[in-house]
Protein backbone atom coordinates (compact mmCIF):
# COMPACT_ATOMS: atom_id res chain seq x y z
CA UNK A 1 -77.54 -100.76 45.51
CA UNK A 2 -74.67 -100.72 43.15
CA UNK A 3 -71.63 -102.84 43.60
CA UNK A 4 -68.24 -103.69 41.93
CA UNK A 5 -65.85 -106.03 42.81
CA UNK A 6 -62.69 -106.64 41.30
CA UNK A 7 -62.25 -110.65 39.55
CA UNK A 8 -60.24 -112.55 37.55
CA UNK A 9 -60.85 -112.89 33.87
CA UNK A 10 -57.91 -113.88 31.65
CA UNK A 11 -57.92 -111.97 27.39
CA UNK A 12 -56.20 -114.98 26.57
CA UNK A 13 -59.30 -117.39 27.33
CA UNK A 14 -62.04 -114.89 26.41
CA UNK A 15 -64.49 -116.25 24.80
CA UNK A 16 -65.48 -113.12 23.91
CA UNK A 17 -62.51 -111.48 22.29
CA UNK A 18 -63.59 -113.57 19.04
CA UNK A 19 -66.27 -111.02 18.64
CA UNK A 20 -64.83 -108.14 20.09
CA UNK A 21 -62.65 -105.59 18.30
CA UNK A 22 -59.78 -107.10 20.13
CA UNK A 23 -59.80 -110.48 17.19
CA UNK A 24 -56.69 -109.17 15.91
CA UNK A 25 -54.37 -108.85 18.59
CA UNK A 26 -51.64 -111.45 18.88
CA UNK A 27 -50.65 -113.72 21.51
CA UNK A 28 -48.08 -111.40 23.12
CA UNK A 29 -50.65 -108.10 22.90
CA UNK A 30 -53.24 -110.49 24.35
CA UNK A 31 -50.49 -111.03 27.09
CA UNK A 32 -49.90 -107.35 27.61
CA UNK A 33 -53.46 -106.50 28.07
CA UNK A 34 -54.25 -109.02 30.20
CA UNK A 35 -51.52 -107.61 32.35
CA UNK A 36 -53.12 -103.98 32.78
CA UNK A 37 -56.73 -104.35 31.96
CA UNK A 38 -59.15 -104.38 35.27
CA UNK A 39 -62.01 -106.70 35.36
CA UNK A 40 -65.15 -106.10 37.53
CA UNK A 41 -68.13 -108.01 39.04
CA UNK A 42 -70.71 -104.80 38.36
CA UNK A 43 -74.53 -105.19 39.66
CA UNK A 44 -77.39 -104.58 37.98
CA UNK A 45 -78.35 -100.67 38.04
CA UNK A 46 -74.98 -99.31 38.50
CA UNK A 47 -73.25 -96.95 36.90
CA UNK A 48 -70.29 -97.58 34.99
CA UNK A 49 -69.17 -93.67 34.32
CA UNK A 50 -71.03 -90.70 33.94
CA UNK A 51 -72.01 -88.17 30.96
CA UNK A 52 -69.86 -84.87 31.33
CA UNK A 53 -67.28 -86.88 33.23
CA UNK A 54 -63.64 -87.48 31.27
CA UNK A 55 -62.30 -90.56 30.17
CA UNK A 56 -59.80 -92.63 31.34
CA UNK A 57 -59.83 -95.66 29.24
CA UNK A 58 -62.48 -97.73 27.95
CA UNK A 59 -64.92 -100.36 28.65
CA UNK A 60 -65.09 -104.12 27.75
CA UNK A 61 -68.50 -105.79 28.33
CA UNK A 62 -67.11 -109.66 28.58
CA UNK A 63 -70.81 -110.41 30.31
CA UNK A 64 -73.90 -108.92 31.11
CA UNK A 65 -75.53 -105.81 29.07
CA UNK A 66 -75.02 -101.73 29.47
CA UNK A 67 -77.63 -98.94 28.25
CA UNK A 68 -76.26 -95.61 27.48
CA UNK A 69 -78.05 -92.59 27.96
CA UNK A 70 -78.76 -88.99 28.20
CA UNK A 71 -80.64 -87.42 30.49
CA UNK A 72 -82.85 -84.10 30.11
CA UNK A 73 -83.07 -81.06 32.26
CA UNK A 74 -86.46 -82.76 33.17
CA UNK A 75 -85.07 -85.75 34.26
CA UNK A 76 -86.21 -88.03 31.11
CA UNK A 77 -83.67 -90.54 29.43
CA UNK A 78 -83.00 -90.99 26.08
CA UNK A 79 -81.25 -95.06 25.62
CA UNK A 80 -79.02 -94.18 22.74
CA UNK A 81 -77.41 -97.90 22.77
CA UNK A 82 -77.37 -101.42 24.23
CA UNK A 83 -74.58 -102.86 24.68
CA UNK A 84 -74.03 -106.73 24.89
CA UNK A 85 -70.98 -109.40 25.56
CA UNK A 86 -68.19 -108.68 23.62
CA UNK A 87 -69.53 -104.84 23.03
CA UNK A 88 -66.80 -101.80 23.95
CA UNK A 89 -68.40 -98.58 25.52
CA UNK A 90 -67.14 -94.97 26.18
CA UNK A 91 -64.24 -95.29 23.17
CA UNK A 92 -65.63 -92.88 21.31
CA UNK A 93 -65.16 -90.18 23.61
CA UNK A 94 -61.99 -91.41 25.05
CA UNK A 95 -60.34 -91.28 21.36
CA UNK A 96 -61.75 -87.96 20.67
CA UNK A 97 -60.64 -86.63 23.96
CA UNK A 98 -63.92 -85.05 25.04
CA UNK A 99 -66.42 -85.99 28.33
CA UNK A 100 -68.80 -88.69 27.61
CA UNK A 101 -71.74 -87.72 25.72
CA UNK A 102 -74.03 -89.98 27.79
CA UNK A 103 -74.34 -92.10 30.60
CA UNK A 104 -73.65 -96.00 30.99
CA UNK A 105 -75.65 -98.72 33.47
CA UNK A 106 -75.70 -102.37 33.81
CA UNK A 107 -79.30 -103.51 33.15
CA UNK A 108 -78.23 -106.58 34.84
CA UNK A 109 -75.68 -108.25 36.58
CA UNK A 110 -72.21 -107.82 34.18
CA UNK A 111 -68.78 -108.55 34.33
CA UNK A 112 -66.88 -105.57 32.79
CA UNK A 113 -63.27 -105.05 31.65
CA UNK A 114 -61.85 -101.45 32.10
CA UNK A 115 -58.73 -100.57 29.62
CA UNK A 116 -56.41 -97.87 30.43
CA UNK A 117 -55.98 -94.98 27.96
CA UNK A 118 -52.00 -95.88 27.32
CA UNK A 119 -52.73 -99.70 26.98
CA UNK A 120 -55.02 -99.14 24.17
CA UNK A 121 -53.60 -96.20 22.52
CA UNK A 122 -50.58 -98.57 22.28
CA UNK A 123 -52.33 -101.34 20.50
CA UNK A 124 -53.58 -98.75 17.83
CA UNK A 125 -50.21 -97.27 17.68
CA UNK A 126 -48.72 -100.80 16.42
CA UNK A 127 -51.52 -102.71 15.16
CA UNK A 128 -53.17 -101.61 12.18
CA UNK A 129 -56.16 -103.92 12.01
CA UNK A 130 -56.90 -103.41 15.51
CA UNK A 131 -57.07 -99.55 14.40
CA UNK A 132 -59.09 -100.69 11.66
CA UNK A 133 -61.91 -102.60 13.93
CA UNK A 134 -62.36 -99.69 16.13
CA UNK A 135 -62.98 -97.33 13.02
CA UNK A 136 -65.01 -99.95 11.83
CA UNK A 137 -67.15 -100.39 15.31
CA UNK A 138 -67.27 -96.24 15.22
CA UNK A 139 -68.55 -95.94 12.04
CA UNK A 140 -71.45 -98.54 12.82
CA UNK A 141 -72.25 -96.83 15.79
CA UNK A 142 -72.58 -93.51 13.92
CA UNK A 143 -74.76 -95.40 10.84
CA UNK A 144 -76.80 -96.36 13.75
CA UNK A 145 -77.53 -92.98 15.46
CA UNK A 146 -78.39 -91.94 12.06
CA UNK A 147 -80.60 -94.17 11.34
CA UNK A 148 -82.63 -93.75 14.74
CA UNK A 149 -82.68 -90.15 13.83
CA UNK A 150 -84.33 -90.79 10.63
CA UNK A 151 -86.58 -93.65 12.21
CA UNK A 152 -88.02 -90.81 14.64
CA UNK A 153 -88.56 -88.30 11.79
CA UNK A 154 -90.35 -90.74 9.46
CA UNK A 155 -91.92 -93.82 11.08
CA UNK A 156 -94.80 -94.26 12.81
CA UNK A 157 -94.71 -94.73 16.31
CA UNK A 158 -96.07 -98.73 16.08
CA UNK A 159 -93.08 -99.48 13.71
CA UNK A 160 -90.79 -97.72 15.60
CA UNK A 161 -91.50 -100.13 18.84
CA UNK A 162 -91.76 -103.09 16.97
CA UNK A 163 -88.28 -102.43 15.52
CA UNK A 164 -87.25 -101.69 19.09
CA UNK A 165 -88.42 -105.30 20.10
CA UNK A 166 -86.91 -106.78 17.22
CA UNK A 167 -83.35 -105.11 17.93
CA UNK A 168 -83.68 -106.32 21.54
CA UNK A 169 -84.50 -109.88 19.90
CA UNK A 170 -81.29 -109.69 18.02
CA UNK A 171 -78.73 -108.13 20.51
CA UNK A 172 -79.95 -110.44 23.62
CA UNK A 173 -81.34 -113.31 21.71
CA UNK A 174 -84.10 -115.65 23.63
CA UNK A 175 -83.93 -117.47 26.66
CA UNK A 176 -85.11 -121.03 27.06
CA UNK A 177 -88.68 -119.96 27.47
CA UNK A 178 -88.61 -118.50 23.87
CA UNK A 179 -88.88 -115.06 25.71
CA UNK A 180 -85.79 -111.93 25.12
CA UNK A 181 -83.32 -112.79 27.26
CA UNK A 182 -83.24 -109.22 28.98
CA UNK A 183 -85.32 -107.37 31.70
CA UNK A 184 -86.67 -103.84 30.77
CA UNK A 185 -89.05 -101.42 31.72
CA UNK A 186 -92.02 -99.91 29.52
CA UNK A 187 -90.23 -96.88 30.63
CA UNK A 188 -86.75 -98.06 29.48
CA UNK A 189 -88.96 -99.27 25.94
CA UNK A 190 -89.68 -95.76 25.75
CA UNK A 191 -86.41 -94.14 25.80
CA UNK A 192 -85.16 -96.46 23.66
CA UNK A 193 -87.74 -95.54 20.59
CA UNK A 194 -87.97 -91.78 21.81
CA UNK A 195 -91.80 -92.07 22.35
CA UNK A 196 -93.53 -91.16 26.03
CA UNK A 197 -94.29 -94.15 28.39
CA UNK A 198 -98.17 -93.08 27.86
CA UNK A 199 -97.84 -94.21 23.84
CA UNK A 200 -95.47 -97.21 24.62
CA UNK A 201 -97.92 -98.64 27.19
CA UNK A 202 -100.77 -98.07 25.16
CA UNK A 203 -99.46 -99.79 21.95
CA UNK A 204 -98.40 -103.28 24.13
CA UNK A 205 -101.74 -103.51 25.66
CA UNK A 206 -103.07 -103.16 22.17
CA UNK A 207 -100.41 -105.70 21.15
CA UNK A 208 -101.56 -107.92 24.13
CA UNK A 209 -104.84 -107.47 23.66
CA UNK A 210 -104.50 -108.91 20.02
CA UNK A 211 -102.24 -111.80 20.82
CA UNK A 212 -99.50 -110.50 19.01
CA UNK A 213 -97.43 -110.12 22.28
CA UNK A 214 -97.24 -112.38 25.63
């Protein structure tokens, strides 16, 4: 069942503004975002807005993790991104003024700021470097589509799930058990590497099977 619930988390304390796009802002635009951004307590498997739908502002993820997807006329997903703590979702459509081109969900429990359309079109409006993180963080995000694009055209489909695990690895980290520090399904595997669940589950029981995976 999905849930929010509004809480209290304070920009000025963040621990995760240091590695957000929000670095640059000074004390008193720290203080003026804090003032109108909305935080939320979101479960895990909720939605946090929906392709096709406009935007009103844009997402912070201060904790948890988001996958964004699209979703065929057959009902199959394609995971175009995972997002982490400190990530920002849905700007790129916001700042082109479009509907989202996919769909975001909390893969587990998150805590997730939402920032109003005028509150961060002002902080571009007077803070160049701010502007210049979010073209930076948009340009990534494009070099990154592109290269899963090319990844699906060229590479086979063993290297592209071991370079799915890997990613996972280094977006989520471990956990004190030495194991990736996020929950997925083979299913969820699949849409991230653009491969059918059939291939995906055949490959980690091979992988199993030769001790390569736990």
């Amino acid at each position: 069942m999905s849930t929010f619930a509004k809480c209290n988390t304070d920009c000025r304390s963040c621990q995760s503004i240091a590695l957000s796009v929000f670095c640059t802002l000074k004390p008193q635009e720290l203080e003026e975002l804090n003032l109108h951004k909305v935080s939320l307590e979101v479960s895990k498997g909720s939605v946090v807005f929906y392709e096709n739908n406009m935007p009103t502002g844009l997402y912070c993820v201060h904790e948890g993790a988001v996958k964004v997807y699209n979703t065929s006329l057959n009902g199959d997903i394609q995971i175009n991104r995972l997002a982490k703590n400190s990530d920002i979702i849905g700007y790129r459509s916001l700042l082109a003024n479009e509907p989202y081109k996919g769909t975001a969900e909390t893969i587990k429990d998150s805590t997730i700021c939402f920032i109003p359309k005028s509150s961060l079109y002002a902080l571009i409006g007077t803070n160049i470097e701010f502007s210049l993180k979010m073209m930076e963080a948009m340009a990534k995000e494009l070099n990154r589509a592109e290269q899963k694009s090319l990844d699906i055209l060229f590479k086979s489909t063993r290297e592209r799930l071991a370079e799915a695990i890997l990613l996972l690895h280094q977006t989520f980290g471990l956990d004190v058990r030495g194991y990736i520090n996020v929950k997925l399904t083979r299913g969820e595997f699949a849409a991230i590497t653009g491969m059918v669940h059939e291939t995906v589950v055949r490959i980690l029981a091979e992988w199993e099977k030769e001790g390569i995976l736990q």
